[in-house]
C-alpha atoms as a PDB file:
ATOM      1  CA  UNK A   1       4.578  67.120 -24.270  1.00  0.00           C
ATOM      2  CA  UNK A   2       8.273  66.220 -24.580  1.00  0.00           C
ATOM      3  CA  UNK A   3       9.641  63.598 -26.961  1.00  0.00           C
ATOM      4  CA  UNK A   4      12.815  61.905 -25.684  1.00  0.00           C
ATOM      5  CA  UNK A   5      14.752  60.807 -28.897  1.00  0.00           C
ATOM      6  CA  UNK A   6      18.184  59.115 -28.835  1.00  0.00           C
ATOM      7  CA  UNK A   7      20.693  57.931 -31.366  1.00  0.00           C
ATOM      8  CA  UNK A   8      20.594  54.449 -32.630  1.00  0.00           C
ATOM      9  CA  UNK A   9      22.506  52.075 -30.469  1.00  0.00           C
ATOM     10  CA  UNK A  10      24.821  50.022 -32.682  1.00  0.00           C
ATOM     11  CA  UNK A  11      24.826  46.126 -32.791  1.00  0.00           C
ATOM     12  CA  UNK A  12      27.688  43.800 -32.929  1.00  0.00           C
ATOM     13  CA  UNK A  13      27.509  39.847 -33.273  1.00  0.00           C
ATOM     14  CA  UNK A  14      27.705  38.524 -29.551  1.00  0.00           C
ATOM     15  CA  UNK A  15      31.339  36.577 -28.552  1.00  0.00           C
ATOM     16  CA  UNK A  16      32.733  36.240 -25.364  1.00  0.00           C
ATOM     17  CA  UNK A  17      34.597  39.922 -25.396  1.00  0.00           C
ATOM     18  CA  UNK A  18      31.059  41.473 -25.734  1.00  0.00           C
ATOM     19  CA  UNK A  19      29.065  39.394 -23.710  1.00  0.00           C
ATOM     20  CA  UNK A  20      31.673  39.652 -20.843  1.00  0.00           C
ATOM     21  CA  UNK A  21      31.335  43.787 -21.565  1.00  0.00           C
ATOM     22  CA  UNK A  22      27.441  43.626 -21.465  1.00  0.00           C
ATOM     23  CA  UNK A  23      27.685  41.634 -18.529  1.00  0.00           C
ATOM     24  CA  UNK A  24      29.867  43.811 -16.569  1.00  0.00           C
ATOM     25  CA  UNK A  25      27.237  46.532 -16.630  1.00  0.00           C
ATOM     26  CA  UNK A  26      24.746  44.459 -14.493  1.00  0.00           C
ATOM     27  CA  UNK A  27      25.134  44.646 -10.886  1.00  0.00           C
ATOM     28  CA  UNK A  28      25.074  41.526  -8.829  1.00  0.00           C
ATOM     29  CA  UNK A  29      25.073  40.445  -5.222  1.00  0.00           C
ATOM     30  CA  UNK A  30      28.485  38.302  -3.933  1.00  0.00           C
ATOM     31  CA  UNK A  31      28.083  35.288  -2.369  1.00  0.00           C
ATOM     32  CA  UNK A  32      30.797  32.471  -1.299  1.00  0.00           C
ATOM     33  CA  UNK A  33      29.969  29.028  -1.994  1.00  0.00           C
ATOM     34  CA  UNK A  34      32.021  25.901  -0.035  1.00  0.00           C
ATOM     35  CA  UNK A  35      32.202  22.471   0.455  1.00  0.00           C
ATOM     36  CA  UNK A  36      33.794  19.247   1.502  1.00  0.00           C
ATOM     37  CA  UNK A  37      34.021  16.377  -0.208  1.00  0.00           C
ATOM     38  CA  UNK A  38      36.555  14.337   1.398  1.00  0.00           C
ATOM     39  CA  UNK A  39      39.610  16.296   0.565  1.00  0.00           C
ATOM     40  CA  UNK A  40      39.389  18.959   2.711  1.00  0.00           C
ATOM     41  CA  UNK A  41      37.487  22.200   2.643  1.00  0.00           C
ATOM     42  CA  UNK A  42      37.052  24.073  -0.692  1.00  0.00           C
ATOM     43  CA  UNK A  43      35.025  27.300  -1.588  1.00  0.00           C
ATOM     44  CA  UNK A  44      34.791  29.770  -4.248  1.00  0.00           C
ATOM     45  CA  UNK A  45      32.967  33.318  -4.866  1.00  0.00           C
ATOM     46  CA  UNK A  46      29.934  33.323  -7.311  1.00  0.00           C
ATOM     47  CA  UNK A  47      27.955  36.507  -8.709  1.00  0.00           C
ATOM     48  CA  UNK A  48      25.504  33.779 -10.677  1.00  0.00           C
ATOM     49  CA  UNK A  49      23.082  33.575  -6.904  1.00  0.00           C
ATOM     50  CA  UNK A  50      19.358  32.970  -8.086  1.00  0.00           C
ATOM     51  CA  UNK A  51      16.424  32.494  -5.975  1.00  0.00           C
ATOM     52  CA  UNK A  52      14.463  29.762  -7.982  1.00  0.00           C
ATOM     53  CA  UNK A  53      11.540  28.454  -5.604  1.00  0.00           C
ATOM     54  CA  UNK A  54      10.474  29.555  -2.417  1.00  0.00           C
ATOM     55  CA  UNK A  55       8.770  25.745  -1.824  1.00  0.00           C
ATOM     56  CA  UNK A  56      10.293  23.654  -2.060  1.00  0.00           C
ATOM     57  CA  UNK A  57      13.338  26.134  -1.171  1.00  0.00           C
ATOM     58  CA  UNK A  58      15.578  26.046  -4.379  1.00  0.00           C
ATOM     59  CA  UNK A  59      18.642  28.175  -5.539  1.00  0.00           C
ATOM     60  CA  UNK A  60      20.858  27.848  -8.226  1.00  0.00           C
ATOM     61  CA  UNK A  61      24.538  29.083  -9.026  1.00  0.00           C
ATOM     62  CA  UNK A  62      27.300  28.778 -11.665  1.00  0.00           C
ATOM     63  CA  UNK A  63      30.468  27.665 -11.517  1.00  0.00           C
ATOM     64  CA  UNK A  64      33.604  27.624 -14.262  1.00  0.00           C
ATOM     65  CA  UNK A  65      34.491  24.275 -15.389  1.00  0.00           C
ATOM     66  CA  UNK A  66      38.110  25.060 -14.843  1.00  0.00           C
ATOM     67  CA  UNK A  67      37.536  26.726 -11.608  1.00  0.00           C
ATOM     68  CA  UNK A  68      39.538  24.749  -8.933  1.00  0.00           C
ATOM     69  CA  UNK A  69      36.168  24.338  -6.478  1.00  0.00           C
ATOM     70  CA  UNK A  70      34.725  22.797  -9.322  1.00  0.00           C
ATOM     71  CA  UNK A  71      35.897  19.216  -8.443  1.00  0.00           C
ATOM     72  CA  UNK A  72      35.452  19.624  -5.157  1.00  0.00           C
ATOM     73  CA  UNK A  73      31.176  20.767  -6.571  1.00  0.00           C
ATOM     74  CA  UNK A  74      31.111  18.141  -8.294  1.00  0.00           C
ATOM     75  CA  UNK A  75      32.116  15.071  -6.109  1.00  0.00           C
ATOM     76  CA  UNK A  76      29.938  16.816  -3.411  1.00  0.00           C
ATOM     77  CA  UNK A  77      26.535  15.842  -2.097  1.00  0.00           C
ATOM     78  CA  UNK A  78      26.298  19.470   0.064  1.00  0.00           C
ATOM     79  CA  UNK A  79      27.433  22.956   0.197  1.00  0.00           C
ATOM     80  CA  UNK A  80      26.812  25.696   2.108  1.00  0.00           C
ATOM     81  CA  UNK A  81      25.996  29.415   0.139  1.00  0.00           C
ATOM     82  CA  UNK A  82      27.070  32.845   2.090  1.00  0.00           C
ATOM     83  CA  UNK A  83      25.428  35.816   1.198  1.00  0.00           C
ATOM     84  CA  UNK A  84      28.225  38.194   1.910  1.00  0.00           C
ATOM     85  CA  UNK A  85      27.697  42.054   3.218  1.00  0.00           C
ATOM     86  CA  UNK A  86      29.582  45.466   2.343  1.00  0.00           C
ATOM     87  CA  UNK A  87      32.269  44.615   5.190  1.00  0.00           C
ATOM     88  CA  UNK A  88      33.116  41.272   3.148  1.00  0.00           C
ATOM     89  CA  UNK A  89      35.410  42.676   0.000  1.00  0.00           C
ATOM     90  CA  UNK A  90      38.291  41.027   1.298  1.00  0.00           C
ATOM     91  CA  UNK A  91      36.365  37.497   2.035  1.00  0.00           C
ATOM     92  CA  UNK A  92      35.013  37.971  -1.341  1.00  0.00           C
ATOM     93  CA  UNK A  93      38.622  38.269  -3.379  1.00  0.00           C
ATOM     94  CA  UNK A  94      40.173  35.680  -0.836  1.00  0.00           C
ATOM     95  CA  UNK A  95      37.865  33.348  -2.044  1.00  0.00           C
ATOM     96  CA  UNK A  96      38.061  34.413  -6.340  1.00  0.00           C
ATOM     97  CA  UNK A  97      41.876  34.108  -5.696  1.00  0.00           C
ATOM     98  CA  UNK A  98      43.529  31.225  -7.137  1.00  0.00           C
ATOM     99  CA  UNK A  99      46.066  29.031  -5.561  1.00  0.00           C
ATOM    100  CA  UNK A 100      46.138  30.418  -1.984  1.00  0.00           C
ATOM    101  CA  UNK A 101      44.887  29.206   0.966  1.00  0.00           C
ATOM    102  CA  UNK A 102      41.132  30.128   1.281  1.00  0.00           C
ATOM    103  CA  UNK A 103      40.526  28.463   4.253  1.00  0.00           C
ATOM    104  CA  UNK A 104      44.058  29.655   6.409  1.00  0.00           C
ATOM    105  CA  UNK A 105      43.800  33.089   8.333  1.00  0.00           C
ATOM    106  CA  UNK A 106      42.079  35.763   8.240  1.00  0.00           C
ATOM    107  CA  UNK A 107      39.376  33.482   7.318  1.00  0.00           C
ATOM    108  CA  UNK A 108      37.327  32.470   9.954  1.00  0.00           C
ATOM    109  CA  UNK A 109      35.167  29.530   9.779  1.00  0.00           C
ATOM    110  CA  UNK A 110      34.182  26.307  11.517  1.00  0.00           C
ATOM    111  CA  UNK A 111      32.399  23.417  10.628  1.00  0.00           C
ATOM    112  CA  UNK A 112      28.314  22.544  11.224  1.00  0.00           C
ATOM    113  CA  UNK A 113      27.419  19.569  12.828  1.00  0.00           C
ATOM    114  CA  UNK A 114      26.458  17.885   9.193  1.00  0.00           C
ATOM    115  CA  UNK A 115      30.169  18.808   8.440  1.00  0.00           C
ATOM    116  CA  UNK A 116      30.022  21.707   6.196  1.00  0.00           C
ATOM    117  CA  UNK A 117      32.853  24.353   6.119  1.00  0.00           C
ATOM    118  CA  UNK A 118      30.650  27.561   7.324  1.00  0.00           C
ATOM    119  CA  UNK A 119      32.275  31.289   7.096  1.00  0.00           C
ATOM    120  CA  UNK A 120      31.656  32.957  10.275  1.00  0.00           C
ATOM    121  CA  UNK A 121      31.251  36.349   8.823  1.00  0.00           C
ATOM    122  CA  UNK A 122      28.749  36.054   6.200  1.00  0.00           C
ATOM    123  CA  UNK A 123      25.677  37.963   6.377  1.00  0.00           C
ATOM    124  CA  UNK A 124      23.449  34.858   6.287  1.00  0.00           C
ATOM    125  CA  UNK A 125      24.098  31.407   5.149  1.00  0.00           C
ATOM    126  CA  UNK A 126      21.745  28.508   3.332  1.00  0.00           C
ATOM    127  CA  UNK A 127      22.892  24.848   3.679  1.00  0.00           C
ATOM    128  CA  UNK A 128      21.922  22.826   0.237  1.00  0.00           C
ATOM    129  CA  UNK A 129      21.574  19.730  -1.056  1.00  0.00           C
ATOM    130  CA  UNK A 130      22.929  19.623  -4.543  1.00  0.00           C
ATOM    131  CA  UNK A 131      20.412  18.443  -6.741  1.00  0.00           C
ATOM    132  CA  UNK A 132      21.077  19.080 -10.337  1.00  0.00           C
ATOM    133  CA  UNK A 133      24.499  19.813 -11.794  1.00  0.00           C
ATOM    134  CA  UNK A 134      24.481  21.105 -15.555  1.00  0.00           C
ATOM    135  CA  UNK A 135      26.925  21.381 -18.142  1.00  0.00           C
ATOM    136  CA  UNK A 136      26.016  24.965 -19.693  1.00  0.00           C
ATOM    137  CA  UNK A 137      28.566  26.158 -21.857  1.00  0.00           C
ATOM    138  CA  UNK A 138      32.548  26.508 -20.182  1.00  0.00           C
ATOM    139  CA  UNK A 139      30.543  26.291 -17.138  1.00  0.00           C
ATOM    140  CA  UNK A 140      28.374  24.344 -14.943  1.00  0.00           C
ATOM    141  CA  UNK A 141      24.681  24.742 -13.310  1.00  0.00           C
ATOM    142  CA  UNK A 142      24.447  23.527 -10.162  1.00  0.00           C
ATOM    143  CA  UNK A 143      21.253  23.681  -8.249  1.00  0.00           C
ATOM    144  CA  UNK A 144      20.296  22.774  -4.207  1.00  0.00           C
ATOM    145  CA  UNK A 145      17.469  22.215  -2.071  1.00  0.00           C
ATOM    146  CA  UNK A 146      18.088  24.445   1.150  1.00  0.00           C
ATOM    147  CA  UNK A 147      17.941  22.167   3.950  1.00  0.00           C
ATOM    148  CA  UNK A 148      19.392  24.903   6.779  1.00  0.00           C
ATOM    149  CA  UNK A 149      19.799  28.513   6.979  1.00  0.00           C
ATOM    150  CA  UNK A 150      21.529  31.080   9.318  1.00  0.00           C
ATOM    151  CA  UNK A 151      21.067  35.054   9.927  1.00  0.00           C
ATOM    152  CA  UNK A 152      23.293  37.662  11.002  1.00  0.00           C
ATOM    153  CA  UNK A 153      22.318  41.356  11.997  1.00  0.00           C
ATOM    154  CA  UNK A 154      21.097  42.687   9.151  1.00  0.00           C
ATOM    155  CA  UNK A 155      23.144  45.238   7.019  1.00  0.00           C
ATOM    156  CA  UNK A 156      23.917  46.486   3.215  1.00  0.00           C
ATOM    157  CA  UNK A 157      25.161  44.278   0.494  1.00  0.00           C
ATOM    158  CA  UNK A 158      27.923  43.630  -1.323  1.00  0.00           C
ATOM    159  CA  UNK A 159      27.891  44.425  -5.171  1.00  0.00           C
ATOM    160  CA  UNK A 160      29.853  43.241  -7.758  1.00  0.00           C
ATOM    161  CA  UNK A 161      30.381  45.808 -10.898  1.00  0.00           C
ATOM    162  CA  UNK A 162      32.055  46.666 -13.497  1.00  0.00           C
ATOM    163  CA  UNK A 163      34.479  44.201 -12.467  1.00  0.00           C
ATOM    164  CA  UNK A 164      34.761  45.480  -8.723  1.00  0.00           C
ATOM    165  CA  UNK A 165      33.304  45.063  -5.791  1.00  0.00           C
ATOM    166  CA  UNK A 166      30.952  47.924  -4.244  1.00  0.00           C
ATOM    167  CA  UNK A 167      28.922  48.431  -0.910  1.00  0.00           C
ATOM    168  CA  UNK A 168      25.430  49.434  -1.562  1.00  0.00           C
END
């Protein structure tokens, strides 16, 4: 029988440097959240996508509190959540850049019938109603009843790791 032994990890007290280190480890799948308010068309990538109930259908993201989409999340009554696929690294850092256009080309998008800003590319989409919005720390919780979902062929993911973004 073999017996695996390794060194002691070390410890450290837990502040943002660390946790944002630890975190960086974990893979996570890329989606692009938008809206409209009233002001026009605002959307923002998110690596915080949870599943949280199949029925009733319920998801969850978070959002920065200084993030410029929060506002926009906040004021908001819908959204619209795209999964994005291993073709969609530059939709994904469009839409984490600050201060551009998100919305002007490349981007290609239209707008459903209910009025949502909708990214034509995305590997599916889920229409929500925002139900909850919590204050967690710098950030916020938001969490929507799907109400409408779309599918496109099916492919690989996009990742997010280590602070880039990776096909799987």
């Amino acid at each position: 029988m073999t017996v695996l032994t390794s060194a002691p990890i070390a410890s450290a007290p837990v502040d943002a440097t660390l946790f944002r280190q630890v975190f960086r480890r974990h893979a996570a799948g890329v989606a692009v959240v938008t809206t409209d308010a009233g002001h026009g068309p605002a959307g923002v990538t998110v690596t915080s996508l949870a599943s949280l109930s199949a029925e009733p259908p319920l998801l969850s993201f978070s959002i920065t509190a200084t993030a410029s989409t929060w506002p926009h999340l906040r004021d908001a009554e819908t959204a619209v959540v795209h999964l994005l696929g291993a073709g969609h690294t530059e939709l994904a850092r469009t839409f984490a850049t600050s201060g551009i256009d998100r919305f002007g080309a490349p981007t290609r998008w239209r707008r459903l019938p209910t009025g949502e800003p909708v990214l034509d590319d995305a590997a599916a989409w889920l229409r929500i109603a925002i139900e909850h919005r919590h204050p967690a720390g710098g950030s916020h919780l938001v969490i929507g009843r799907v109400e409408e979902a779309g599918l496109a062929e099916p492919g690989a993911p996009l990742l997010y790791h280590d602070g880039t973004f990776h096909a799987l």
